[in-house]
C-alpha atoms as a PDB file:
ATOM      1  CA  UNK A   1       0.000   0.000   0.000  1.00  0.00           C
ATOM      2  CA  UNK A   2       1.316   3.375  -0.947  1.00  0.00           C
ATOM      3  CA  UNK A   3       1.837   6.031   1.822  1.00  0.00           C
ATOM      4  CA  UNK A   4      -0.438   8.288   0.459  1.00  0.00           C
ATOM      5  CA  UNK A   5      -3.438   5.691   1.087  1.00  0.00           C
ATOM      6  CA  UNK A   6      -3.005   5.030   4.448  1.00  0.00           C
ATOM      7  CA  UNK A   7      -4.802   7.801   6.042  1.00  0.00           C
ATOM      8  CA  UNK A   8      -8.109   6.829   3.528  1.00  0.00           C
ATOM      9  CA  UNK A   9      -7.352   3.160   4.856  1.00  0.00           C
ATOM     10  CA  UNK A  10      -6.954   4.208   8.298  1.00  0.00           C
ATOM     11  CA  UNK A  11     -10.348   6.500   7.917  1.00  0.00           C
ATOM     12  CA  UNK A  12     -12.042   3.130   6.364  1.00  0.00           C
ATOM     13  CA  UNK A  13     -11.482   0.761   8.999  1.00  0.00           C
ATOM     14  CA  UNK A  14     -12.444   3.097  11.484  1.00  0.00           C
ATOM     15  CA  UNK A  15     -15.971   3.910  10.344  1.00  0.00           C
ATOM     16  CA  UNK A  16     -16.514  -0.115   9.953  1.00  0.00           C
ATOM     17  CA  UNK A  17     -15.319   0.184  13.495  1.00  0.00           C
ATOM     18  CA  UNK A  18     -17.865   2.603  14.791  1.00  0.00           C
ATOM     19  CA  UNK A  19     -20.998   1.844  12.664  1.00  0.00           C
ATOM     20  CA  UNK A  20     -20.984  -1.868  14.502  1.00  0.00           C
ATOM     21  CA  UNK A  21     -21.858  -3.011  17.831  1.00  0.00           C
ATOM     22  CA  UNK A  22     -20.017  -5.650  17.559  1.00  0.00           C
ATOM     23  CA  UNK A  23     -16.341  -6.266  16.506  1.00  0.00           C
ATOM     24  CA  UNK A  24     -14.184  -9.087  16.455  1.00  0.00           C
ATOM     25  CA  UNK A  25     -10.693  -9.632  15.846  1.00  0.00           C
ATOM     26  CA  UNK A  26      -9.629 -12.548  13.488  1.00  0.00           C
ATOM     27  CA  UNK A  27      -6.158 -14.541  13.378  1.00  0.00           C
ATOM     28  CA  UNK A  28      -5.570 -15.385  10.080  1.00  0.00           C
ATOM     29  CA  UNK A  29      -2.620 -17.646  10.193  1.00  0.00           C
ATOM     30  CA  UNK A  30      -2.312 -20.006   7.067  1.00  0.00           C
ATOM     31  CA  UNK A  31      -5.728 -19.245   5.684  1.00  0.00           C
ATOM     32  CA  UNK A  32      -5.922 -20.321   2.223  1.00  0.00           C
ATOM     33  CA  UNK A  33      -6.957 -17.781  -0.154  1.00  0.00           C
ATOM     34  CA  UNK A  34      -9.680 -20.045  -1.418  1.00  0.00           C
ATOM     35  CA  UNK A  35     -11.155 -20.575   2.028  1.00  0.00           C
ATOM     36  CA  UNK A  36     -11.081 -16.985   2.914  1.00  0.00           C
ATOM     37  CA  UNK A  37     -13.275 -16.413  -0.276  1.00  0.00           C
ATOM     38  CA  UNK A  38     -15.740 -19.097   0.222  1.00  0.00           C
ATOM     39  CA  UNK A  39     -16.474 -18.272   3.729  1.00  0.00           C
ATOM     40  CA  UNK A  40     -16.513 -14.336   2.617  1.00  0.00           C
ATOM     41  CA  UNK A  41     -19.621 -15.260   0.177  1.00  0.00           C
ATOM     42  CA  UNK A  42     -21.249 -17.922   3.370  1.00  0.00           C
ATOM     43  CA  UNK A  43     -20.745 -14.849   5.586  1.00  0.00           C
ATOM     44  CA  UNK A  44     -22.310 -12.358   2.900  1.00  0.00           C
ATOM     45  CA  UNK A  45     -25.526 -10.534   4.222  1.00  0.00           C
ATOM     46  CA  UNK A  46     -24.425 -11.684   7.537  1.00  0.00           C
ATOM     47  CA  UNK A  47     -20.556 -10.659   8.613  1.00  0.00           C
ATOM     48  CA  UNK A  48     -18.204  -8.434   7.106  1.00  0.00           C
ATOM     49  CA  UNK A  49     -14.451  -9.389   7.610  1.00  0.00           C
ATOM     50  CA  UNK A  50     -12.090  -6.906   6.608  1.00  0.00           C
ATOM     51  CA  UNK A  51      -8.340  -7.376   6.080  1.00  0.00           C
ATOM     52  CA  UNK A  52      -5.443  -5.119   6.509  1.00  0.00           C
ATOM     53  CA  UNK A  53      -2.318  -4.655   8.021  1.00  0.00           C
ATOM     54  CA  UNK A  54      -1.835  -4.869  11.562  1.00  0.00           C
ATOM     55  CA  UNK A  55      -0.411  -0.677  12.248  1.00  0.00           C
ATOM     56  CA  UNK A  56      -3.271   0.668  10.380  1.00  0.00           C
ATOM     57  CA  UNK A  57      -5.951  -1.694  12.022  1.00  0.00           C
ATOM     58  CA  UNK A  58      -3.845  -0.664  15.683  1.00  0.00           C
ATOM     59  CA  UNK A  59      -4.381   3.408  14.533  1.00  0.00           C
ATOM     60  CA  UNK A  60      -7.917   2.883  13.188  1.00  0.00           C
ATOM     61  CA  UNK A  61      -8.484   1.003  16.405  1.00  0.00           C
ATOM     62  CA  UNK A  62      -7.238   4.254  18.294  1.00  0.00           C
ATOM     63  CA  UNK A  63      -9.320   6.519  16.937  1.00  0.00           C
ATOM     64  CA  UNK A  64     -12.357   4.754  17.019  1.00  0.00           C
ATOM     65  CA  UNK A  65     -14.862   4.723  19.632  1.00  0.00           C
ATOM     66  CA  UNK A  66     -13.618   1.099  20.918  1.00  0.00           C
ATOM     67  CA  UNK A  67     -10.298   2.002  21.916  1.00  0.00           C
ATOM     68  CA  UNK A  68      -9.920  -1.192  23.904  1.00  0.00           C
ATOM     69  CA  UNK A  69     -10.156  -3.115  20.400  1.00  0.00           C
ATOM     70  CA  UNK A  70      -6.359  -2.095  20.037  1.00  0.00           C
ATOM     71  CA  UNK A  71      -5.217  -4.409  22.861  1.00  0.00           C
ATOM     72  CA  UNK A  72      -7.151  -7.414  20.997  1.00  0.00           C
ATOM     73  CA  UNK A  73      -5.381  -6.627  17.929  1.00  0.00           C
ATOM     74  CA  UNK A  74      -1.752  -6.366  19.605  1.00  0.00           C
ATOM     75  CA  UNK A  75      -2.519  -9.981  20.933  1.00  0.00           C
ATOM     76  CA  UNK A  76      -2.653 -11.265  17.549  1.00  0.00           C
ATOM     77  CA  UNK A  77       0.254 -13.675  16.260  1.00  0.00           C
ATOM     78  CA  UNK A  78      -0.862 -14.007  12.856  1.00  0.00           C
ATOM     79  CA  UNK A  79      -2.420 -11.638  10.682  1.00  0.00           C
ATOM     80  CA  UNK A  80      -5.001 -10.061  11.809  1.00  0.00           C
ATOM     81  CA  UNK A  81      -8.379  -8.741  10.235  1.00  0.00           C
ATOM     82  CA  UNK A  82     -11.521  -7.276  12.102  1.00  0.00           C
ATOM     83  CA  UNK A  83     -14.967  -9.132  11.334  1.00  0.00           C
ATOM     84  CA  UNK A  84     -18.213  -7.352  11.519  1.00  0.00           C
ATOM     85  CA  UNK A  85     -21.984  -8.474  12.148  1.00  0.00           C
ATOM     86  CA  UNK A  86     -25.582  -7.972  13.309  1.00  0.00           C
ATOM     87  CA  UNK A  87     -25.744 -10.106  15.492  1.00  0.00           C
ATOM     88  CA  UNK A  88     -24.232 -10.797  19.355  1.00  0.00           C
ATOM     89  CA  UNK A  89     -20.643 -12.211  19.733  1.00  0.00           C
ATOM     90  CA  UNK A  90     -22.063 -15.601  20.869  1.00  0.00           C
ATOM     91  CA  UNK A  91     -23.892 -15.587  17.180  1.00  0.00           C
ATOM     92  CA  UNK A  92     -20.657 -14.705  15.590  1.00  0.00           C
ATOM     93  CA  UNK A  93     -18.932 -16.664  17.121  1.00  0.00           C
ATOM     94  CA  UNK A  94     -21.120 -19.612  16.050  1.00  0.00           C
ATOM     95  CA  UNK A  95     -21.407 -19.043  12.544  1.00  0.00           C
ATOM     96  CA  UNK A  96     -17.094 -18.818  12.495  1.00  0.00           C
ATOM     97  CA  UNK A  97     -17.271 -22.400  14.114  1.00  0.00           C
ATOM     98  CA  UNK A  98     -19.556 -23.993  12.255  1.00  0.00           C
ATOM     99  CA  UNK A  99     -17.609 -22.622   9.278  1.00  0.00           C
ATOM    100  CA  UNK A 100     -14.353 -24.612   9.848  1.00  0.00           C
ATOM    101  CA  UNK A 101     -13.637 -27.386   8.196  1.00  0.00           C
ATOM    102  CA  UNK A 102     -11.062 -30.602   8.623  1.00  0.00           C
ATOM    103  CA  UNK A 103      -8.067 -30.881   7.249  1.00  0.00           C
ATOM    104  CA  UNK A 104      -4.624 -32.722   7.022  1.00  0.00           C
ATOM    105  CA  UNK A 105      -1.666 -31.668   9.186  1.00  0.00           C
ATOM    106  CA  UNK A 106       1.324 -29.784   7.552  1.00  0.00           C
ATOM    107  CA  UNK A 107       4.773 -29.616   9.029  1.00  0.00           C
ATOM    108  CA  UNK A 108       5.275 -26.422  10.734  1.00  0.00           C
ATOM    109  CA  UNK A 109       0.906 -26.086  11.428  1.00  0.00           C
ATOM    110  CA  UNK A 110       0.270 -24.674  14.824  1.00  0.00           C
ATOM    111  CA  UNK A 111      -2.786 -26.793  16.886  1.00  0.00           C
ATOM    112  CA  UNK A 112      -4.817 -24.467  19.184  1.00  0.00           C
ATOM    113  CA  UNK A 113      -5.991 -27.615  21.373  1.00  0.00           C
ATOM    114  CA  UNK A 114      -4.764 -30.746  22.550  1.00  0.00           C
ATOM    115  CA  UNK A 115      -4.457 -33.665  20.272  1.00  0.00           C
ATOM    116  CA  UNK A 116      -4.440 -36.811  21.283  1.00  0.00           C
ATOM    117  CA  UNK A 117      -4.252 -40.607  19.538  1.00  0.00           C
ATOM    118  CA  UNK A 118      -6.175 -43.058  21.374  1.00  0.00           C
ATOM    119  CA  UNK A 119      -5.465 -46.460  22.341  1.00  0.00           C
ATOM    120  CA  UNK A 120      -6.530 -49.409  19.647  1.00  0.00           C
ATOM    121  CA  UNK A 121      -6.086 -51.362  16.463  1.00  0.00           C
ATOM    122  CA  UNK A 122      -4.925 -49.837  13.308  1.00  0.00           C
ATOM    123  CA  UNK A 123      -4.916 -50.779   9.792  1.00  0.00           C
ATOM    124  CA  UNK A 124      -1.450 -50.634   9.311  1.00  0.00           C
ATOM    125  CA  UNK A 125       0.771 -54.171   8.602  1.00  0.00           C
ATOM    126  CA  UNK A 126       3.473 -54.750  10.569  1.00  0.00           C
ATOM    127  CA  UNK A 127       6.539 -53.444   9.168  1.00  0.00           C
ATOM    128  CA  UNK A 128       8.432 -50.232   9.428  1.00  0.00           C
ATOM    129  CA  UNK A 129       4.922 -47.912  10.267  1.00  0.00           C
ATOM    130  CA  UNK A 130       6.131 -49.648  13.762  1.00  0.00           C
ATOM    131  CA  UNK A 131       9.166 -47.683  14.234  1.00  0.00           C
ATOM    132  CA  UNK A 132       7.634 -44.303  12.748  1.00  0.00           C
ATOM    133  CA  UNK A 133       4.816 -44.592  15.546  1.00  0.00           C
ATOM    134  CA  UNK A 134       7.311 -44.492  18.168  1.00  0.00           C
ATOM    135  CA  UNK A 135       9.545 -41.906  17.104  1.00  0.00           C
ATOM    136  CA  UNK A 136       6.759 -39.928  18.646  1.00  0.00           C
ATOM    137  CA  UNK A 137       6.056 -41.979  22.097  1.00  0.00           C
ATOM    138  CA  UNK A 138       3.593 -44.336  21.027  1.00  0.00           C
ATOM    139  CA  UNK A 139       3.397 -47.588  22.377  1.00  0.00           C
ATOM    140  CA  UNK A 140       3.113 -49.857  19.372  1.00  0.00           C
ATOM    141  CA  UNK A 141       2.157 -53.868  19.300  1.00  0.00           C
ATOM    142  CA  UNK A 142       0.824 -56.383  16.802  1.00  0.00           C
ATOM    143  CA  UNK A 143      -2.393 -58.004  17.190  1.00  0.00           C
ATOM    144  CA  UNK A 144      -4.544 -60.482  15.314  1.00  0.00           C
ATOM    145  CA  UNK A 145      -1.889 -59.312  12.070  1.00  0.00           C
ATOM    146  CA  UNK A 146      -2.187 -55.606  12.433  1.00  0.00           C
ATOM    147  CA  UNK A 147      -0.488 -52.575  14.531  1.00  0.00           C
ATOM    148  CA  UNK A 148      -2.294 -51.420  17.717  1.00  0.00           C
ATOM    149  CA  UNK A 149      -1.687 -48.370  19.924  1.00  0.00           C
ATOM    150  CA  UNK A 150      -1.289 -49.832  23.219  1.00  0.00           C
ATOM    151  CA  UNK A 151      -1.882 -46.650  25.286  1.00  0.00           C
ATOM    152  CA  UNK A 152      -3.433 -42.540  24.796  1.00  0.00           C
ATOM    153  CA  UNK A 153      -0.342 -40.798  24.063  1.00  0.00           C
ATOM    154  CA  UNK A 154      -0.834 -36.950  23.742  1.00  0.00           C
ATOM    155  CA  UNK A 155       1.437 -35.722  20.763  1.00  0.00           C
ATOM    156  CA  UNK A 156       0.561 -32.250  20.291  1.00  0.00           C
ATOM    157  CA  UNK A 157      -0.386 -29.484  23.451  1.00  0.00           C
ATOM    158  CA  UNK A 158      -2.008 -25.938  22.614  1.00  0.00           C
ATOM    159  CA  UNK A 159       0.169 -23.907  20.964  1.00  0.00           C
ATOM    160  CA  UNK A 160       2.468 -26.878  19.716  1.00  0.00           C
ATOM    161  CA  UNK A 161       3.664 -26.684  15.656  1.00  0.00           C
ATOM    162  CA  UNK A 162       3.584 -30.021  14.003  1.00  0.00           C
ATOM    163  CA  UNK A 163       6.654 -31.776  13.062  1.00  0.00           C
ATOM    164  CA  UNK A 164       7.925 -33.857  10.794  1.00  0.00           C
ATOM    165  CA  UNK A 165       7.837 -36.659  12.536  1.00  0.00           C
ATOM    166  CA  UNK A 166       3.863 -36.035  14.186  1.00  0.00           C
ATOM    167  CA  UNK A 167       3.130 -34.983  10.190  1.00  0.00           C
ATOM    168  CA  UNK A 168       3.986 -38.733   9.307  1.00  0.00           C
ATOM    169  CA  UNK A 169       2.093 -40.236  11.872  1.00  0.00           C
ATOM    170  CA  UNK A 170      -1.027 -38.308  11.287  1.00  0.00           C
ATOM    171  CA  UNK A 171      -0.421 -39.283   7.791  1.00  0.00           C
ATOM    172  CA  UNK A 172      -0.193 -43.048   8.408  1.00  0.00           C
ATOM    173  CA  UNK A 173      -3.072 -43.284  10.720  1.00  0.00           C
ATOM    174  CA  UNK A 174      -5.452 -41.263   8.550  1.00  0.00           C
ATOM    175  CA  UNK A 175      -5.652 -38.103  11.010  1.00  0.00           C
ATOM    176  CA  UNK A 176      -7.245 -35.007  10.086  1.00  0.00           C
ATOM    177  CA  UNK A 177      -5.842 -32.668  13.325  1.00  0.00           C
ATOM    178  CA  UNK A 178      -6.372 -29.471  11.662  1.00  0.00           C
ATOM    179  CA  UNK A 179      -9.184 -27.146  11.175  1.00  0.00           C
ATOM    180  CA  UNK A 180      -9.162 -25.010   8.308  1.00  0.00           C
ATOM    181  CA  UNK A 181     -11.193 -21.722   9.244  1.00  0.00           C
ATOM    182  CA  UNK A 182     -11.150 -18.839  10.735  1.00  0.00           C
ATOM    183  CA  UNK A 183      -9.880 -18.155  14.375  1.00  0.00           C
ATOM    184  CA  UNK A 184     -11.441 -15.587  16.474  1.00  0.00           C
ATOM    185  CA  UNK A 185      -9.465 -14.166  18.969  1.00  0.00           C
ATOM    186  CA  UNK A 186     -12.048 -11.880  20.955  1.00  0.00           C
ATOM    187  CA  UNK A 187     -15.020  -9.937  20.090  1.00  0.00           C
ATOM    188  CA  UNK A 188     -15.563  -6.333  21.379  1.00  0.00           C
ATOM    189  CA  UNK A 189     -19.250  -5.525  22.614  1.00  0.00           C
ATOM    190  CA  UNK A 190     -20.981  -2.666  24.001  1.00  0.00           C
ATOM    191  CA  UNK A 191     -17.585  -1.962  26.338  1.00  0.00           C
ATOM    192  CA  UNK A 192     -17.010  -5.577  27.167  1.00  0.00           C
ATOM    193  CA  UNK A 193     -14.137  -7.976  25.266  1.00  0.00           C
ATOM    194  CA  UNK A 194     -15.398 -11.772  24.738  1.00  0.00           C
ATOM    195  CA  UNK A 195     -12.530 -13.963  24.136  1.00  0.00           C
ATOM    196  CA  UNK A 196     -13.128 -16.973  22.363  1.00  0.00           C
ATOM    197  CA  UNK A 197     -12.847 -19.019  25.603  1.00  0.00           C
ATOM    198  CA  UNK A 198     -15.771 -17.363  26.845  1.00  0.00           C
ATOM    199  CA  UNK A 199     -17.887 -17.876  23.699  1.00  0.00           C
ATOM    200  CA  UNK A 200     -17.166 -20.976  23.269  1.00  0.00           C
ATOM    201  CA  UNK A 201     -20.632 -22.276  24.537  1.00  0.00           C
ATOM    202  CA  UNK A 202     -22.278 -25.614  24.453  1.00  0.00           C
ATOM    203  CA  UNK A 203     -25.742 -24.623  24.316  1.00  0.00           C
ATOM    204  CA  UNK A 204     -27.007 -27.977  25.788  1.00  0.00           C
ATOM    205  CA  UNK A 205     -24.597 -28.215  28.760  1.00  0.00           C
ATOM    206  CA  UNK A 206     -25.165 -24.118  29.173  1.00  0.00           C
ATOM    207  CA  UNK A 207     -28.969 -25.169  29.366  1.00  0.00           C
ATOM    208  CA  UNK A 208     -28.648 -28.139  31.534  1.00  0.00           C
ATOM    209  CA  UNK A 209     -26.166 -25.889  33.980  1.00  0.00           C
ATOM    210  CA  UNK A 210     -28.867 -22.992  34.150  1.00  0.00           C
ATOM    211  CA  UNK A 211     -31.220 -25.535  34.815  1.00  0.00           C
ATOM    212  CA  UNK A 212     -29.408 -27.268  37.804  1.00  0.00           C
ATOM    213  CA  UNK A 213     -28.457 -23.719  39.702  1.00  0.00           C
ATOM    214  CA  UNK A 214     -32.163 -22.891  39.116  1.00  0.00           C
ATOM    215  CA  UNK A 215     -33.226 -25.942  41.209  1.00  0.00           C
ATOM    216  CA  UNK A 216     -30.297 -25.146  43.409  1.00  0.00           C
ATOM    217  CA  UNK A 217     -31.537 -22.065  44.226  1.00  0.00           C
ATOM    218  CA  UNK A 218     -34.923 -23.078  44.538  1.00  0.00           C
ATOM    219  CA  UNK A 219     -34.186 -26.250  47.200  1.00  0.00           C
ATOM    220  CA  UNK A 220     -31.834 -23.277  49.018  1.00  0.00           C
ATOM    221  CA  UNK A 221     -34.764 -20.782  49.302  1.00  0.00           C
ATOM    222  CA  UNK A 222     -37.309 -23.979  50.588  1.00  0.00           C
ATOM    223  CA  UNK A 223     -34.668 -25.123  52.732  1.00  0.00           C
ATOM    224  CA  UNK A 224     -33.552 -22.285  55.025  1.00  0.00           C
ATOM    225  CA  UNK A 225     -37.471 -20.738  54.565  1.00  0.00           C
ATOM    226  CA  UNK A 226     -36.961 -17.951  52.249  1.00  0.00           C
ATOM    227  CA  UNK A 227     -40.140 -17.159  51.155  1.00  0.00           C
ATOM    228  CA  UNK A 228     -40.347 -15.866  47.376  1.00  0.00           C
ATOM    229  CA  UNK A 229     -43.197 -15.286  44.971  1.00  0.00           C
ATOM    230  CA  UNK A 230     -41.478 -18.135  43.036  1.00  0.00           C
ATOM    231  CA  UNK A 231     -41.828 -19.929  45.749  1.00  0.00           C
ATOM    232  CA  UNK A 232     -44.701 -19.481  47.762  1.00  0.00           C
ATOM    233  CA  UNK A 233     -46.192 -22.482  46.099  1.00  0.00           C
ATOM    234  CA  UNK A 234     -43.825 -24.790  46.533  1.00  0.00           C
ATOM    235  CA  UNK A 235     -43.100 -24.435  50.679  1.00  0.00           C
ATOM    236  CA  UNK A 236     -47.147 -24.377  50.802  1.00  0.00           C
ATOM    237  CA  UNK A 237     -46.686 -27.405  49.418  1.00  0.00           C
ATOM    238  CA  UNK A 238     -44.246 -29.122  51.537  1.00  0.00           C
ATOM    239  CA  UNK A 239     -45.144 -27.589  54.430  1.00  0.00           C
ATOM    240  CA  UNK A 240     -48.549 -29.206  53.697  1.00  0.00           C
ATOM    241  CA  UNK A 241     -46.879 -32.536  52.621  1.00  0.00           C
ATOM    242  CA  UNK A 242     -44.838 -32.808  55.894  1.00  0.00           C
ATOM    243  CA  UNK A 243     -48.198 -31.692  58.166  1.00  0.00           C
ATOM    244  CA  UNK A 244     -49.484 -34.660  56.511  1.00  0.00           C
ATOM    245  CA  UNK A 245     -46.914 -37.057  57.830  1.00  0.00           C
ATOM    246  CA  UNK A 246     -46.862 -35.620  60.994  1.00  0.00           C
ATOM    247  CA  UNK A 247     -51.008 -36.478  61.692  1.00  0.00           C
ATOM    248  CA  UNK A 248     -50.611 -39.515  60.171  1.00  0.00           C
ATOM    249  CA  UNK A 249     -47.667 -41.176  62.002  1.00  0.00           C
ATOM    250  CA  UNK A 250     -48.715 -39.658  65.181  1.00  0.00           C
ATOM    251  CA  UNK A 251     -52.584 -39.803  65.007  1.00  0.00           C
ATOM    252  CA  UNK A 252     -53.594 -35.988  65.442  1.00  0.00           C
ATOM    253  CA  UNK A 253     -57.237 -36.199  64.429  1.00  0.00           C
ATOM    254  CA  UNK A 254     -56.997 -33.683  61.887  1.00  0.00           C
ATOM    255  CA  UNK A 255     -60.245 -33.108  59.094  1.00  0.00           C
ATOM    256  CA  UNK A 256     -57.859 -33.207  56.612  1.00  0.00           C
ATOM    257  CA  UNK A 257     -56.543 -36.447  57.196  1.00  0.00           C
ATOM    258  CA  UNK A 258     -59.144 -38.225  58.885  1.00  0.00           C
ATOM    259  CA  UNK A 259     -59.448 -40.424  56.378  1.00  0.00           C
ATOM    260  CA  UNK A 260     -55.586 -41.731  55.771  1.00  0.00           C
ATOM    261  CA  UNK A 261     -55.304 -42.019  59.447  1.00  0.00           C
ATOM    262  CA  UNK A 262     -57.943 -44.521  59.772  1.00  0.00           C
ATOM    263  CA  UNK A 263     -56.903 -46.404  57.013  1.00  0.00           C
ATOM    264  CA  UNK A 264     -53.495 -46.402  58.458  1.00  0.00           C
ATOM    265  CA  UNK A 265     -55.019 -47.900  61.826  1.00  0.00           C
ATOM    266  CA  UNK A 266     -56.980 -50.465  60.314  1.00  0.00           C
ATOM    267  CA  UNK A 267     -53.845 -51.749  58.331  1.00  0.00           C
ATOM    268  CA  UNK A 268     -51.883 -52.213  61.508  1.00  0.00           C
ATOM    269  CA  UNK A 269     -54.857 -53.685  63.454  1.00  0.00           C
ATOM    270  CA  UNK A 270     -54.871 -56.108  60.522  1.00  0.00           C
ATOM    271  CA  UNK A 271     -51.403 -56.739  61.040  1.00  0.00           C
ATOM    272  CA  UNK A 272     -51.551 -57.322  64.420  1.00  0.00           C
ATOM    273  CA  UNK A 273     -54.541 -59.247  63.714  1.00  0.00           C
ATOM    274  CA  UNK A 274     -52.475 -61.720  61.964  1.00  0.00           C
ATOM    275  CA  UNK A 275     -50.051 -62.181  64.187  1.00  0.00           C
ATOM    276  CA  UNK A 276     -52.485 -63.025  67.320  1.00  0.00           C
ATOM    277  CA  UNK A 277     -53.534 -67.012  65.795  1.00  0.00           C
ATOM    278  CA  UNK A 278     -49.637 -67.650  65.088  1.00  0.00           C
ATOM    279  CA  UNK A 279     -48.927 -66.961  68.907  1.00  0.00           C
ATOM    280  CA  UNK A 280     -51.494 -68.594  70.125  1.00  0.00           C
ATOM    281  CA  UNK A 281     -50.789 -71.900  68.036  1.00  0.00           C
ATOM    282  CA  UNK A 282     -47.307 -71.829  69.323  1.00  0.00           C
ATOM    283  CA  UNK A 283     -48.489 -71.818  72.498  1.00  0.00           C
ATOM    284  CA  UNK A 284     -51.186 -75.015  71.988  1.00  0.00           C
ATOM    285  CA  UNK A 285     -48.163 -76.442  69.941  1.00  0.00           C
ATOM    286  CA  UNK A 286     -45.483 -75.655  73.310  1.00  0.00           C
ATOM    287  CA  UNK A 287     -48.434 -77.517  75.676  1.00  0.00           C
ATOM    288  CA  UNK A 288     -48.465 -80.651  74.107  1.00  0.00           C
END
């Protein structure tokens, strides 16, 4: 880019900056171009993602009206680019995830999570695949005519870059590591910066979570008698329940429970009824 551009660059980014609510900063390490353009039309009506070099997305940044966007964009490794939408950073976030795609490994590819390679049989013959498995620490053994992985070996941490060595074995067992994509670093709302730790939500678990501290909180109110409109019901309810058992197991003539209380004394008469002709034939039985 020619000097003499800069400042309309610089004046470009920063009213895409300004006319969104939300912002998000992309990493765009080793992102084919063909990718980049395919996920550009997905994204079109929907996201805007706008490259440019990292000083003039740092100024534009400045002089915007998100000033703490700057200190997202410094954190970048790669190259960076700022992506635009409509909707909330959770949203955004989604559609970039559901974007990705797999892919092979490449020698020199960073991972941003753990990778692992499980225990089990392979399809590989025995031969020298043996000695390529455990250049990287995996515990190799034949069985039934075929290589097996006798243990979980990690291979790769976050932040790791593939080797040659991890590249092969990836290769040989068929491995697609990699996720070809786009990699949001943090999103920039309304004065508050989302990093993609925090959007990365299950919405099931995040569901089943709200649902369990709502009980939680619920049982806690019942429990120490906190007395809500929420719950009003509810300790009417058991305070009614345990009344019950209270009349019942001591035999408090109550109107309310008249009814279970005498059944409840004619089933132990009955009982005890039962019992009386055993006794007494033991005793005729003990005579003779």
């Amino acid at each position: 880019m020619l000097k003499k551009n800069k400042p309309q660059e610089i004046q470009k980014l920063k009213e895409l900056i300004n006319s969104h609510e939300v912002v998000g900063v992309l990493d765009m390490y080793k992102l084919p171009g063909r990718q980049l353009y395919q996920m550009r039309n997905n994204f079109k009506g929907k996201a805007t993602i706008r490259m440019s070099r990292k000083n003039l997305l740092l100024n534009a940044a400045s002089e915007s009206n998100k000033p703490h966007l700057k200190e997202i964009i410094e954190k970048v490794e790669g190259p960076p680019a700022l992506i635009v939408g409509n909707d909330d950073s959770f949203k955004l976030y989604k559609m970039i995830k559901s974007s990705r795609v797999k892919s092979k490994a490449k020698v020199g590819d960073r991972v941003d999570k753990e990778i692992v390679i499980p225990k089990g049989p392979t399809n590989l013959p025995p031969g020298p695949a043996i000695s390529t498995l455990q250049k990287v620490g995996l515990k190799s053994m034949v069985q039934q005519g075929k290589i097996a992985i006798g243990a979980d070996k990690t291979v790769l941490k976050a932040g790791d870059t593939v080797s040659d060595d991890v590249a092969n074995v990836f290769n040989l067992l068929g491995i697609e590591p990699m996720e070809i994509g786009l990699t949001l670093v943090a999103c920039y709302e309304k004065g508050i910066v989302y990093s993609k730790d925090v959007l990365d939500v299950d919405p099931e678990e995040y569901v089943r979570r709200l649902s369990l501290a709502i009980q939680h909180t619920i049982n806690l109110s019942i429990e120490i008698g906190y007395i809500t409109d929420l719950t009003a019901r509810i300790a009417i309810q058991k305070a009614f329940r345990e009344a019950r058992s209270l009349c019942i197991e001591t035999g408090i003539m109550e109107k309310e429970f008249i009814d279970e209380i005498l059944v409840k004394a004619i089933r132990e008469a009955n009982a005890l009824e039962e019992n009386i002709p055993k006794e007494e034939n033991k005793s005729e039985v003990d005579k003779k």
